[in-house]
Every structure is written in structure tokens, then in C-alpha cells.
C-alpha atoms as a PDB file:
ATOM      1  CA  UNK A   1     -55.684   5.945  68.314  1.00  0.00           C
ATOM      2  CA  UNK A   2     -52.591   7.610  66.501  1.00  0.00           C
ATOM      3  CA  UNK A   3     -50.436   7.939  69.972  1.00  0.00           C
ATOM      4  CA  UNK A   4     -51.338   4.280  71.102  1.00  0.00           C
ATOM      5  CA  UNK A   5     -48.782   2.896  73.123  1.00  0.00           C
ATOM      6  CA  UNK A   6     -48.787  -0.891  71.640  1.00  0.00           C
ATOM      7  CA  UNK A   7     -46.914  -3.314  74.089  1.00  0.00           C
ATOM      8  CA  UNK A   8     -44.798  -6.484  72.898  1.00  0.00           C
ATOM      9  CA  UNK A   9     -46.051  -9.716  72.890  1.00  0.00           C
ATOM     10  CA  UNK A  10     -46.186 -11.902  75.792  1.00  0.00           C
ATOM     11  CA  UNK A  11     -46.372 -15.092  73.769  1.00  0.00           C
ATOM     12  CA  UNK A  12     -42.928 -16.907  73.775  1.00  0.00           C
ATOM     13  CA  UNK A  13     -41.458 -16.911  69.409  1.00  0.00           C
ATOM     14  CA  UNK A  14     -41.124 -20.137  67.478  1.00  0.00           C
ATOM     15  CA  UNK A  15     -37.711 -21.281  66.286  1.00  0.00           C
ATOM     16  CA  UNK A  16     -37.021 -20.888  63.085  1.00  0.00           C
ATOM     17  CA  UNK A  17     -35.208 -23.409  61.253  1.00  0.00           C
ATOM     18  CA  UNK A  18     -30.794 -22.984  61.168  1.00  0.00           C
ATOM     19  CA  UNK A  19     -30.033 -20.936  57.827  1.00  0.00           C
ATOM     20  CA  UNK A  20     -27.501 -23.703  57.425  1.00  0.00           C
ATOM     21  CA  UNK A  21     -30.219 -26.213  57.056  1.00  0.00           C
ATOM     22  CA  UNK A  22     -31.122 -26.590  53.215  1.00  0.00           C
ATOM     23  CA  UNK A  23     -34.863 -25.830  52.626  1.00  0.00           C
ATOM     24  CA  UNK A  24     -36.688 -28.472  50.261  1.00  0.00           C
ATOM     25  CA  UNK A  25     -37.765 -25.321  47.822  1.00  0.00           C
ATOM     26  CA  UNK A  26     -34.134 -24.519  47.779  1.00  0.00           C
ATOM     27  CA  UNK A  27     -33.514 -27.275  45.175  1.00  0.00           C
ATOM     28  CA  UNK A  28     -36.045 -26.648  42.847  1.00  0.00           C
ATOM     29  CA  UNK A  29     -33.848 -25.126  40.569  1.00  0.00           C
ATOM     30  CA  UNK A  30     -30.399 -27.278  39.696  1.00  0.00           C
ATOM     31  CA  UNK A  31     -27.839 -25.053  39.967  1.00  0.00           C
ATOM     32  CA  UNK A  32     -25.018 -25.255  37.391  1.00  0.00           C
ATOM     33  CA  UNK A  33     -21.074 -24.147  37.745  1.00  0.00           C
ATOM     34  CA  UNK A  34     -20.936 -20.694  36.084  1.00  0.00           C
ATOM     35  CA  UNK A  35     -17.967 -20.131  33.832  1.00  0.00           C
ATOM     36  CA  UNK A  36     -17.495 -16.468  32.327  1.00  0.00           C
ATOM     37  CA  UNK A  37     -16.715 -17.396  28.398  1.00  0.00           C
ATOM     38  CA  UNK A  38     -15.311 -14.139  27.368  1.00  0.00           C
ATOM     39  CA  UNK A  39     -17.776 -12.313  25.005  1.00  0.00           C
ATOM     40  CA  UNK A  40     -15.294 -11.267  22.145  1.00  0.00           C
ATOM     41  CA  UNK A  41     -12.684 -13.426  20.443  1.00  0.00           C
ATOM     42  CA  UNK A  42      -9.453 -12.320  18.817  1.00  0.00           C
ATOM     43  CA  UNK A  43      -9.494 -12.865  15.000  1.00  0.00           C
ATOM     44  CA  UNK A  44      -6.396 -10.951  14.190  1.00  0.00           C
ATOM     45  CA  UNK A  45      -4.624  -7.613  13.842  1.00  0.00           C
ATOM     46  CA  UNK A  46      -2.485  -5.570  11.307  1.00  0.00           C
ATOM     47  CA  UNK A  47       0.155  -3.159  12.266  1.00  0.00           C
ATOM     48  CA  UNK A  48       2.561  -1.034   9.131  1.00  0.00           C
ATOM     49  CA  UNK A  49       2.611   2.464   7.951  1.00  0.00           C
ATOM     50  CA  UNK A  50       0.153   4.064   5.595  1.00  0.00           C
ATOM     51  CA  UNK A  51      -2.042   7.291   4.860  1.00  0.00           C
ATOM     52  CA  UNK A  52      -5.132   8.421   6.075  1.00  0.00           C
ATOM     53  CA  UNK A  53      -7.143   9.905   3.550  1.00  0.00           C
ATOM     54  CA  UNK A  54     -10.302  12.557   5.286  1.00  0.00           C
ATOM     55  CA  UNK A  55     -11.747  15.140   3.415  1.00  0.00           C
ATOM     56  CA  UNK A  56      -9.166  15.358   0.807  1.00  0.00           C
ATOM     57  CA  UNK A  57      -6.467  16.175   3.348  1.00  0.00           C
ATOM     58  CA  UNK A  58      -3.889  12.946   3.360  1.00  0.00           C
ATOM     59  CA  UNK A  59      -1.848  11.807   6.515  1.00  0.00           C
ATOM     60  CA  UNK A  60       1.051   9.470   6.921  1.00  0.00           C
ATOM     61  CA  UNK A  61       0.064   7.185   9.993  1.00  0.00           C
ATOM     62  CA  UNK A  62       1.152   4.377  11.728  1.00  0.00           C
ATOM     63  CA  UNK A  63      -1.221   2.128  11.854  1.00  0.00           C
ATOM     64  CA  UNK A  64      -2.851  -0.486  14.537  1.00  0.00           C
ATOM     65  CA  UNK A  65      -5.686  -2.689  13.632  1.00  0.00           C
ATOM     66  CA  UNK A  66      -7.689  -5.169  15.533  1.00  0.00           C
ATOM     67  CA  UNK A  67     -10.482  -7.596  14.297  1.00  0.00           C
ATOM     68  CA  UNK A  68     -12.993  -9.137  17.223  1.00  0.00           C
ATOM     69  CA  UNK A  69     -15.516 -11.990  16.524  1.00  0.00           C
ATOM     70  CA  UNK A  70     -18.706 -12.293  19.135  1.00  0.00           C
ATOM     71  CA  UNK A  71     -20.415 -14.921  17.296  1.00  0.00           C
ATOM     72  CA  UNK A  72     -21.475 -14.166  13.903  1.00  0.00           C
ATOM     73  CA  UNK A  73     -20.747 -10.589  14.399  1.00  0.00           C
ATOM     74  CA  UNK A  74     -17.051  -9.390  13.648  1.00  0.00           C
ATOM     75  CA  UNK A  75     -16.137  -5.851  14.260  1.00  0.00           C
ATOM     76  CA  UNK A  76     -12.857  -4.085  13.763  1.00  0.00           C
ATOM     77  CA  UNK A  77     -11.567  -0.730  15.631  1.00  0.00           C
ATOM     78  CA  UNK A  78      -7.699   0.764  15.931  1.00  0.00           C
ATOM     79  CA  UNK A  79      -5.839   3.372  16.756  1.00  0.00           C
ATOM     80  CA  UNK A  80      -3.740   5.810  14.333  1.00  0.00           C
ATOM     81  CA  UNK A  81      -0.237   8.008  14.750  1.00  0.00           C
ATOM     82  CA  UNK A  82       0.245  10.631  12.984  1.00  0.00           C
ATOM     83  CA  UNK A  83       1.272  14.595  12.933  1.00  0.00           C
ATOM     84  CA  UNK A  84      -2.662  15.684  12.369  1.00  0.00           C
ATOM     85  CA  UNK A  85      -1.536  19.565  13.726  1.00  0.00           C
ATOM     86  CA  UNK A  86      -2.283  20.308  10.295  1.00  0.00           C
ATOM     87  CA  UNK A  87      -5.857  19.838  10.240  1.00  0.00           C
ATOM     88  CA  UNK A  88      -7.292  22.630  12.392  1.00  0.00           C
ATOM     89  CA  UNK A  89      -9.806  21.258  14.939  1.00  0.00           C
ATOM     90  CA  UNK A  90      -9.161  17.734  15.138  1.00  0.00           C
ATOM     91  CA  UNK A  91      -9.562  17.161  18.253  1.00  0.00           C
ATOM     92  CA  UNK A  92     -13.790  18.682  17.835  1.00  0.00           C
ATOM     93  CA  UNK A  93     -14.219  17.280  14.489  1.00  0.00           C
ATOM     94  CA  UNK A  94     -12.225  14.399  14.316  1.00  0.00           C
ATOM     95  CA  UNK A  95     -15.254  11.906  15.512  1.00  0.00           C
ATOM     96  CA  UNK A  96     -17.580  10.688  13.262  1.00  0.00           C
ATOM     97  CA  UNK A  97     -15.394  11.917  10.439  1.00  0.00           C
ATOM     98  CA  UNK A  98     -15.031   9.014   7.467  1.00  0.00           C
ATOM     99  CA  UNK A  99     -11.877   9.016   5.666  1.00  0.00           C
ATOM    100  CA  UNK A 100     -10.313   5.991   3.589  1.00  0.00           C
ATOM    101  CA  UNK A 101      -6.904   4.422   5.066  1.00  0.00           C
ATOM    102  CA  UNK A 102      -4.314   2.935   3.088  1.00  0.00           C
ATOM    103  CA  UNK A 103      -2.182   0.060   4.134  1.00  0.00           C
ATOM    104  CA  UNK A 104       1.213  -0.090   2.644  1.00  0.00           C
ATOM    105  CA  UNK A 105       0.468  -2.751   0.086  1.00  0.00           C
ATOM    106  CA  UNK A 106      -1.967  -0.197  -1.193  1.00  0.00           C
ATOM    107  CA  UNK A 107      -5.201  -1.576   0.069  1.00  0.00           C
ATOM    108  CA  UNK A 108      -7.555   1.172   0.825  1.00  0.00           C
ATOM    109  CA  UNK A 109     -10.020   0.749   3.838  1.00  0.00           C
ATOM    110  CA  UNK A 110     -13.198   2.529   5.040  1.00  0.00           C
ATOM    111  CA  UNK A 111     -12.461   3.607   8.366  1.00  0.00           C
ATOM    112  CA  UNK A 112     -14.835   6.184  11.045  1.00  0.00           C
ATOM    113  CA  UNK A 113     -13.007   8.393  13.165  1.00  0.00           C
ATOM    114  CA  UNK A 114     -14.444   7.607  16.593  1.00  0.00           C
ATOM    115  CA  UNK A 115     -12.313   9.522  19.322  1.00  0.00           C
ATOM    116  CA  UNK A 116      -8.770  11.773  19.194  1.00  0.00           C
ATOM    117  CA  UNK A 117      -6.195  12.808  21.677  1.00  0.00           C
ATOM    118  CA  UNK A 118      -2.517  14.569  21.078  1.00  0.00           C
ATOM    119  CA  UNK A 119      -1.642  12.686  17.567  1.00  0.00           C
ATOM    120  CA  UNK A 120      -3.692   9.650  17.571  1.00  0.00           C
ATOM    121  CA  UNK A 121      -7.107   8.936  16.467  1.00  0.00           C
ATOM    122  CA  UNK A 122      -9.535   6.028  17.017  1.00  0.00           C
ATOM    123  CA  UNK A 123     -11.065   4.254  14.393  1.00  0.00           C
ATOM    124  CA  UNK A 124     -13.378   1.840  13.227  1.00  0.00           C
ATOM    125  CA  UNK A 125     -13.817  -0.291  10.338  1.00  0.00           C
ATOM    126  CA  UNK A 126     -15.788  -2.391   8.539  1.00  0.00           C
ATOM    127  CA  UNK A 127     -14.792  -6.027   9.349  1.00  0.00           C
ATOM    128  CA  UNK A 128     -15.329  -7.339   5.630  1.00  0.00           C
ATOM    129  CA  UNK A 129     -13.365 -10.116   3.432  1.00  0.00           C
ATOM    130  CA  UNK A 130     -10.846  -7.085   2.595  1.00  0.00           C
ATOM    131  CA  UNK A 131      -9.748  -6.318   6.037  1.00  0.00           C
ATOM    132  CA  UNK A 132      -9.346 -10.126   7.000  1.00  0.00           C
ATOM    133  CA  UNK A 133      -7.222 -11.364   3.576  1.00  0.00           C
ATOM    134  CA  UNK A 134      -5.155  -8.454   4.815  1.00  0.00           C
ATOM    135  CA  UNK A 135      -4.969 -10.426   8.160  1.00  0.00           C
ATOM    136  CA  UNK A 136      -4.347 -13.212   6.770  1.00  0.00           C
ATOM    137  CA  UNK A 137      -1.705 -12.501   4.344  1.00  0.00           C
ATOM    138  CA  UNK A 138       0.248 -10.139   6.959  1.00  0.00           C
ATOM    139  CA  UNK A 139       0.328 -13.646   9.034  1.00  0.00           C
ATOM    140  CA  UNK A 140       1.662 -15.625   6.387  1.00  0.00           C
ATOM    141  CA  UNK A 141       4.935 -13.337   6.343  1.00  0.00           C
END
């Protein structure tokens, strides 16, 4: 039975309907225009010159902050300039690293090292009601 020889069918096929022709299921479901809505709104940024405070070892950095809303949920990240060749391994234990960053009207913010690469660092911070009066106020000038 396994090396059966089975022969085609003699019986003449049935056309099928044209793809072009809509099928009645084929409207069950209305379908609506979809519009991608981008998933994270600008809120604001900061840019100036302060100091990066980690582990008791203080840098001068430029610094470049943006602030995202996706909803209720507002997140900040940004990216720092600085001569770091003075703290020995940056590059493996920069991330994850906490430090405090001060702007140059003396606010200090929270910030977590998240990535590094030949003087810069990533970071993110807390979005909170500090970090957006800063916003704010740098807007107003």
C-alpha cells in the first residue's frame, strides 16, 4: 500500500469564484482607515552647561535633555559631554551608575547612566515637577 501509484482524477474541477469578487463573509468586520498616531509626544527639552556629580567624582558637562509624554506616562532621557578620561573604566561601569546633575541655575537632578561612548554618556531621569519647571522656565527666556 505504501508504493501505490494513485492516478488524478478524471472528474472535470468546479470554478471557483474570481478573487476579485467580494465574498459576503468578507464584510463582516467594518474596516476602518488606519492612521499611525505616533506613540510618544514631545513635552520639551533643556540644553546649558553643568556638572555631573557620580560617586563623589564631579564633571563639567554639556548637557542635552529631552522630556516624552505617552499618555499619562512621561519619561525623560539625554545625552552628556564631557572629558570623563578621568574616571577609569567608564566605558564598563558607566551604565546603571546614579549620579546627581546640576543645571546651571543650580538645580540638581537624579539622573541613571544608561550607555557611554568616547566622552558622552546616556542618561535618564526622572520626569518629575522639577525637571519640567526647568522646561518651562528655560522656554520663557
Amino acid at each position: 500500500m505504501l508504493n501505490q501509484v494513485v492516478a488524478p482524477s478524471t472528474k472535470p474541477m468546479t470554478a471557483f469564484a474570481s478573487i476579485s469578487e467580494p465574498r459576503s463573509s468578507a464584510n463582516f468586520f467594518q474596516r476602518r482607515a488606519h492612521t499611525a498616531k505616533s506613540l510618544f509626544k514631545f513635552i520639551g527639552a533643556l540644553r546649558g552647561q553643568g556638572n555631573l556629580d557620580v560617586s563623589g567624582i564631579a564633571f563639567p558637562v554639556d548637557y542635552q535633555i529631552d522630556a516624552f509624554s505617552a499618555g499619562a506616562v512621561r519619561m525623560a532621557t539625554g545625552g552628556l559631554e564631557g572629558e570623563f578620561g578621568s574616571w577609569p573604566g567608564i566605558a564598563d561601569a558607566a551604565s546603571g551608575a546614579s549620579g546627581v546633575l546640576r543645571l546651571e541655575n543650580g538645580t540638581k537632578l537624579a539622573v541613571t547612566i544608561v550607555g557611554s561612548a568616547d566622552g558622552q554618556l546616556e542618561v535618564d531621569l526622572v520626569c518629575n515637577a522639577v525637571l519640567m519647571n526647568q522646561m518651562v522656565s528655560q522656554r520663557s527666556h
